[in-house]
Protein backbone atom coordinates (compact mmCIF):
# COMPACT_ATOMS: atom_id res chain seq x y z
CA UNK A 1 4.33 7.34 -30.83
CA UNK A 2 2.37 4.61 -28.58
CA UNK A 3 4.11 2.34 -26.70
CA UNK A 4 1.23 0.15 -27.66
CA UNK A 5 -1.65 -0.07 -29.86
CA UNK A 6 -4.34 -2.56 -30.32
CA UNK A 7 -6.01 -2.08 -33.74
CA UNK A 8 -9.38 -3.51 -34.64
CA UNK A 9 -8.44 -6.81 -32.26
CA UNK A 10 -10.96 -9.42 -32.53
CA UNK A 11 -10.75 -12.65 -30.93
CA UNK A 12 -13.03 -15.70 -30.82
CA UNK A 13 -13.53 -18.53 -28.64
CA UNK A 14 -15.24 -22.70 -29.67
CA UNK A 15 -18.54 -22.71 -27.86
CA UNK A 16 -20.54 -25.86 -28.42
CA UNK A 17 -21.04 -26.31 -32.19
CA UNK A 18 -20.06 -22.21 -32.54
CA UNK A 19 -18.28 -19.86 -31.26
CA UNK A 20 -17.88 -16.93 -28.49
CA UNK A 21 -16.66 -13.22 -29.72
CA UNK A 22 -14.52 -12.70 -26.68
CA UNK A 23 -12.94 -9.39 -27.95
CA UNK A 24 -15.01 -7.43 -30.50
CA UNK A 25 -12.80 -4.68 -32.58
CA UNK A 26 -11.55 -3.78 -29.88
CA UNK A 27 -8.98 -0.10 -30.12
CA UNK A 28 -6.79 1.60 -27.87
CA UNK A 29 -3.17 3.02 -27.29
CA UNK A 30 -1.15 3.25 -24.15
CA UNK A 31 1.36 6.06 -24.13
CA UNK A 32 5.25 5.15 -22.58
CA UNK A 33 4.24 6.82 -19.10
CA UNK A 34 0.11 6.33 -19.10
CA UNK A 35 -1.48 4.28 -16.65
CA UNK A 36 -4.57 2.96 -17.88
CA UNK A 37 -7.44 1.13 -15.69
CA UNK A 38 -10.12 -1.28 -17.40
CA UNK A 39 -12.96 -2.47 -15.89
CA UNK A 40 -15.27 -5.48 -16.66
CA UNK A 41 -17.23 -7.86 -14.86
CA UNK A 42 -15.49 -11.87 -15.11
CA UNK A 43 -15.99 -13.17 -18.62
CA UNK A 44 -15.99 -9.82 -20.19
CA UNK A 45 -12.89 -9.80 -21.92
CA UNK A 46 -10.22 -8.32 -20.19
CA UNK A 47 -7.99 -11.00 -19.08
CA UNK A 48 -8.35 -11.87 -22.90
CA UNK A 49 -7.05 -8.17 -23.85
CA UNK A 50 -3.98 -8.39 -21.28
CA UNK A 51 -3.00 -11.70 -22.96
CA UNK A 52 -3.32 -10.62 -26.37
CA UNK A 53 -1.72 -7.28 -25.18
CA UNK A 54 1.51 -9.14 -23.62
CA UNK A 55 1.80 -11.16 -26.74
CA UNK A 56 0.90 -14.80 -24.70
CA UNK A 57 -2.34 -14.52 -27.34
CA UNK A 58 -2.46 -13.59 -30.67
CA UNK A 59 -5.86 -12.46 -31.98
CA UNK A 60 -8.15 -13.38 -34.86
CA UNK A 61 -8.19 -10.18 -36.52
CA UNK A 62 -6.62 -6.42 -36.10
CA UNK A 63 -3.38 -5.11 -34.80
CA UNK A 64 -1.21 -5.23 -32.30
CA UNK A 65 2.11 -2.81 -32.20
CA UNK A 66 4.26 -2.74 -29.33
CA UNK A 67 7.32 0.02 -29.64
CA UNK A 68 6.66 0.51 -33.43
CA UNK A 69 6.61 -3.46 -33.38
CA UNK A 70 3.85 -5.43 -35.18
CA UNK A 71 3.27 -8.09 -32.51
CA UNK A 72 1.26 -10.54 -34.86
CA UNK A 73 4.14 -10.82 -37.28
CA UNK A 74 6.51 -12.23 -35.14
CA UNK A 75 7.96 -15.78 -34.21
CA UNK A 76 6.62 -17.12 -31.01
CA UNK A 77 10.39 -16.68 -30.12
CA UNK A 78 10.39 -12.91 -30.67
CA UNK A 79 7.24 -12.55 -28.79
CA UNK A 80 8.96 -14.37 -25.54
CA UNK A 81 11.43 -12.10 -26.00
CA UNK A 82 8.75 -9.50 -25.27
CA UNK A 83 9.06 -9.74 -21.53
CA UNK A 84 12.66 -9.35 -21.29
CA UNK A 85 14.68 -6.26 -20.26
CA UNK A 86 12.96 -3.36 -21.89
CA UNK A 87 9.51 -5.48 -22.49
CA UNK A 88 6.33 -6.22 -20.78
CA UNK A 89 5.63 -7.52 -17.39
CA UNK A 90 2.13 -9.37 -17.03
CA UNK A 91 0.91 -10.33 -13.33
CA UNK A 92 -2.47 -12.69 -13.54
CA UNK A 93 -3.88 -15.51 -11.64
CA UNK A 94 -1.82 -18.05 -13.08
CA UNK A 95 1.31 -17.33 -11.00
CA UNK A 96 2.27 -20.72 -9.18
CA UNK A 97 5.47 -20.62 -6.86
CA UNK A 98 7.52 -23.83 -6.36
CA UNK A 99 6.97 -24.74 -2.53
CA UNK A 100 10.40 -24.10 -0.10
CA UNK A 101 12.15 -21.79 -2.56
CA UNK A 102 13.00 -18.62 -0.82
CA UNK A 103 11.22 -15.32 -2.31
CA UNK A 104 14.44 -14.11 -3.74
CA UNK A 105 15.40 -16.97 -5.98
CA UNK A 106 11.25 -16.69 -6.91
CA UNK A 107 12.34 -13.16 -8.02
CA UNK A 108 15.42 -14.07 -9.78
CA UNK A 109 14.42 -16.60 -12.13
CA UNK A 110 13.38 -15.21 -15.55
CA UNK A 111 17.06 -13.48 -14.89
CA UNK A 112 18.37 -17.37 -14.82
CA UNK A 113 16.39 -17.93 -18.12
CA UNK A 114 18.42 -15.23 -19.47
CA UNK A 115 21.80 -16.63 -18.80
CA UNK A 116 22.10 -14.73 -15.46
CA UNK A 117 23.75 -16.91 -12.10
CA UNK A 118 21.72 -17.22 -9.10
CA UNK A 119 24.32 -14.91 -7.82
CA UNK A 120 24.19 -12.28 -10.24
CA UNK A 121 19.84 -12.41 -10.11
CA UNK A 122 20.03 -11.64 -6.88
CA UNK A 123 20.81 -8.05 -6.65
CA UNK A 124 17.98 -6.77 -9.38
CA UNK A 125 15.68 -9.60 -7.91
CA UNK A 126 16.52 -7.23 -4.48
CA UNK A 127 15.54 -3.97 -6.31
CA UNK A 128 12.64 -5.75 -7.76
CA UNK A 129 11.25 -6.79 -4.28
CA UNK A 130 12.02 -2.96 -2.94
CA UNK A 131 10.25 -1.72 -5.10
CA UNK A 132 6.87 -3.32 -4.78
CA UNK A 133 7.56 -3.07 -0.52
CA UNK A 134 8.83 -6.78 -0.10
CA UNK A 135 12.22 -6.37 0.63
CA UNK A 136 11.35 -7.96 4.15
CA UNK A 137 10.15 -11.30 2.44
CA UNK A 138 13.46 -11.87 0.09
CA UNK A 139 14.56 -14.77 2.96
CA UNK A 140 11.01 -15.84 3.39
CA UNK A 141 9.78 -19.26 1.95
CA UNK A 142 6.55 -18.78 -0.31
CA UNK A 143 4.54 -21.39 1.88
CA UNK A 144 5.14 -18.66 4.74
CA UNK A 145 3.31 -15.76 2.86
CA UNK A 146 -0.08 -14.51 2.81
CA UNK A 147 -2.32 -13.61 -0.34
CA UNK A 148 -0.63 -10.22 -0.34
CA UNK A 149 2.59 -10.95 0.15
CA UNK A 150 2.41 -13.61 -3.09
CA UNK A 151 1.16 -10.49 -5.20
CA UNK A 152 3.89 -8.60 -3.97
CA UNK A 153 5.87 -11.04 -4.81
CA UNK A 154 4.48 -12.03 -8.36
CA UNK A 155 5.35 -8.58 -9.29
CA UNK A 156 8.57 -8.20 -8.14
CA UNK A 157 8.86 -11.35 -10.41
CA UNK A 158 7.73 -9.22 -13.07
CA UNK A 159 9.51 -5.64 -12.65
CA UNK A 160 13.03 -7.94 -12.16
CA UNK A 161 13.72 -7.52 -15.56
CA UNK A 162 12.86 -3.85 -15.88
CA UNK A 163 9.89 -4.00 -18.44
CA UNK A 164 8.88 -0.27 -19.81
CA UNK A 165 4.62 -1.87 -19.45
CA UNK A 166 3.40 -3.54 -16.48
CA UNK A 167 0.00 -5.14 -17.21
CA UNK A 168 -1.79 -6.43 -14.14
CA UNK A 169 -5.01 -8.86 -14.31
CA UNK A 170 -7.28 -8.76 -11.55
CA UNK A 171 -5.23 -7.71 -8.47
CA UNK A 172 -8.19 -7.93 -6.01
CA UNK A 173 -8.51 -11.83 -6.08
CA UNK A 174 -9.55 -13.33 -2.39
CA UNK A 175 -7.50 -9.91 -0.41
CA UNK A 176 -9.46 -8.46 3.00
CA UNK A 177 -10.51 -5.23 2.36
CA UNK A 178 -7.47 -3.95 4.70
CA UNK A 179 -5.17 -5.96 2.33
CA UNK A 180 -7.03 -4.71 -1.39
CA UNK A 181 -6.30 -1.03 0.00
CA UNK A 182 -2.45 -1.67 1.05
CA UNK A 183 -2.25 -3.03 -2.53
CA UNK A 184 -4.62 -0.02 -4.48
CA UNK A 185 -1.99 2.17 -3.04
CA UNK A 186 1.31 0.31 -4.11
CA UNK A 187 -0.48 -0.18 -7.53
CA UNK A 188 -0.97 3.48 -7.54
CA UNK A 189 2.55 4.21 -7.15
CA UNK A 190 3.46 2.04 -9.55
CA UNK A 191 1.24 4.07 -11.88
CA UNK A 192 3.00 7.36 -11.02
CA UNK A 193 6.58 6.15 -12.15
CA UNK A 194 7.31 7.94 -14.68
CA UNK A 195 9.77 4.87 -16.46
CA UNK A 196 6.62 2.32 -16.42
CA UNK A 197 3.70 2.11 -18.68
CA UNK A 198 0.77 0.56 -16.35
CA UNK A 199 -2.39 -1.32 -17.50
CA UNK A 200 -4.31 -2.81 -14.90
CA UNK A 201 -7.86 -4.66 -15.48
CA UNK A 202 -10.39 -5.30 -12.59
CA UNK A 203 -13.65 -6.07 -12.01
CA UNK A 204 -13.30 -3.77 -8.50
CA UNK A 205 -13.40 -0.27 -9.58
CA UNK A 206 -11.17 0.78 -6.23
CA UNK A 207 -8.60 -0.94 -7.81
CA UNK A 208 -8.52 1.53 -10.82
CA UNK A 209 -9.34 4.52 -9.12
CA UNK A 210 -6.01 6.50 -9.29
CA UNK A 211 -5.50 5.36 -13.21
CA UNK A 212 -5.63 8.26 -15.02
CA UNK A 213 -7.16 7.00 -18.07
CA UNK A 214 -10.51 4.37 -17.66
CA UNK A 215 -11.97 1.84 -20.31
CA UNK A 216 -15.13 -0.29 -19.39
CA UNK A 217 -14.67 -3.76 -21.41
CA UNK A 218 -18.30 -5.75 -21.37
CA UNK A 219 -18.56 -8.47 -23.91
CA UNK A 220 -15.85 -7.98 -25.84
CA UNK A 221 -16.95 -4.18 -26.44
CA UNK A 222 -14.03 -1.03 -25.14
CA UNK A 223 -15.81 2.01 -24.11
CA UNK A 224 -13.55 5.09 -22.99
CA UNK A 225 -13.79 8.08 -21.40
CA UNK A 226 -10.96 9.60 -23.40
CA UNK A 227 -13.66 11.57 -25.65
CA UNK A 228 -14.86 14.66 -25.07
CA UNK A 229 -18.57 14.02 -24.31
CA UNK A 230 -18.15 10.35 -23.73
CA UNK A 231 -19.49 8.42 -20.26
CA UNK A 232 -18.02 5.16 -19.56
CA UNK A 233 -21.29 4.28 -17.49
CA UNK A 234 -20.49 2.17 -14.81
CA UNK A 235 -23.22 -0.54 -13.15
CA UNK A 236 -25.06 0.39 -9.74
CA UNK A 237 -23.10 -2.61 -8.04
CA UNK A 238 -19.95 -1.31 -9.12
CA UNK A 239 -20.48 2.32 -8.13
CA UNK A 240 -21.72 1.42 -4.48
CA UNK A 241 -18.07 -0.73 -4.24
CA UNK A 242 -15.94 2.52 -5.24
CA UNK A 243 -18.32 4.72 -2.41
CA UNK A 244 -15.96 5.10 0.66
């Protein structure tokens, strides 16, 4: 069985007098050690997907299953519940650190939401940060890191409470070229671990390039490559980016 499947998911947006199909029918399953790499251009979708995906959205129409789970049936409490121990992790763009707060205690707080002491956060918040390669930065306040070092951190944030999905929006955002490979790499790791599901949508293709499963999202449409005989055909602009 899937550890989650999006049925038939269709989600509009108001535009003006109308509206905007954001997500279009959209199908696909991700299996309890996959990791899965969608790319799309901005406005094509995919940070709509990861939302609906983690449970933050809930579409129009279709399905969403997570662990045998029917996602859209649940109380907005249940789906919080969703990214606690044994749930989903979601890393976007909308991570916002409180200024002079060491890394660690950044790390440690959805343990405090769940009942946890600042003392007893800290040791998984410590595993969290090894993991991703920022056990270095646990002392360090967040004004004091760079762009890299805040992604690190943001998902250490989200593997602290050991979710079985990681789903990752956009991880190239304003990074050097030096600093989008460091993080390519870490991602990849991430996507070898056998104990973590791992979704991660781009509009770089580098930054999907180890993912062994690929879906191109453009308006609202999934393509795959998963068929036999299917070509996810990729724009010119994106196949000169993944050249080396």
């Amino acid at each position: 069985m899937s550890l989650l499947s999006l049925t038939n998911v269709t989600k509009h947006y108001p535009d003006g007098l109308g509206e905007i199909t954001v997500l279009d029918r959209v199908s696909f399953e991700v299996d309890e050690d996959d990791f899965v790499g969608v790319w799309g251009m901005r406005r094509s979708g995919k940070s709509t997907l990861l939302q609906i995906a983690a449970g933050r959205l809930l579409p129009d129409e279709g399905s969403v299953r997570f662990d045998g789970d029917e996602v859209t049936r649940m109380s907005s409490d249940r789906r919080v519940r969703l990214r606690r121990h044994g749930g989903i992790g979601l890393v976007s763009g909308e991570w916002r650190p409180v200024r002079n707060k060491p890394v660690v205690e950044h790390v440690a707080f959805p343990l405090l939401s769940d009942g946890m002491s600042l003392r007893e956060a800290r040791e998984p918040a410590w595993r969290a940060l090894e993991r991703v390669g920022g056990a270095g930065l646990a002392r360090v306040s967040v004004d004091e890191l760079s762009q890299l070092e805040r992604i690190r951190v943001a998902l250490a944030q989200a593997l602290v409470r050991e979710p079985r999905m990681l789903l990752f929006d956009e991880p190239a955002v304003l990074l050097r070229p030096s600093q989008a490979v460091e993080l390519y790499e870490l991602l990849g790791s991430l996507g070898r671990d056998g104990s973590l599901a791992v979704v991660i949508a781009s509009e770089e293709i580098s930054a999907i390039r180890d993912a062994r499963r690929m879906f191109s999202i453009d308006s609202g449409r999934l393509r795959t490559t998963d068929r036999q005989g299917t070509l996810v055909q990729l724009p010119e602009r994106a196949r000169q980016r993944s050249r080396p």
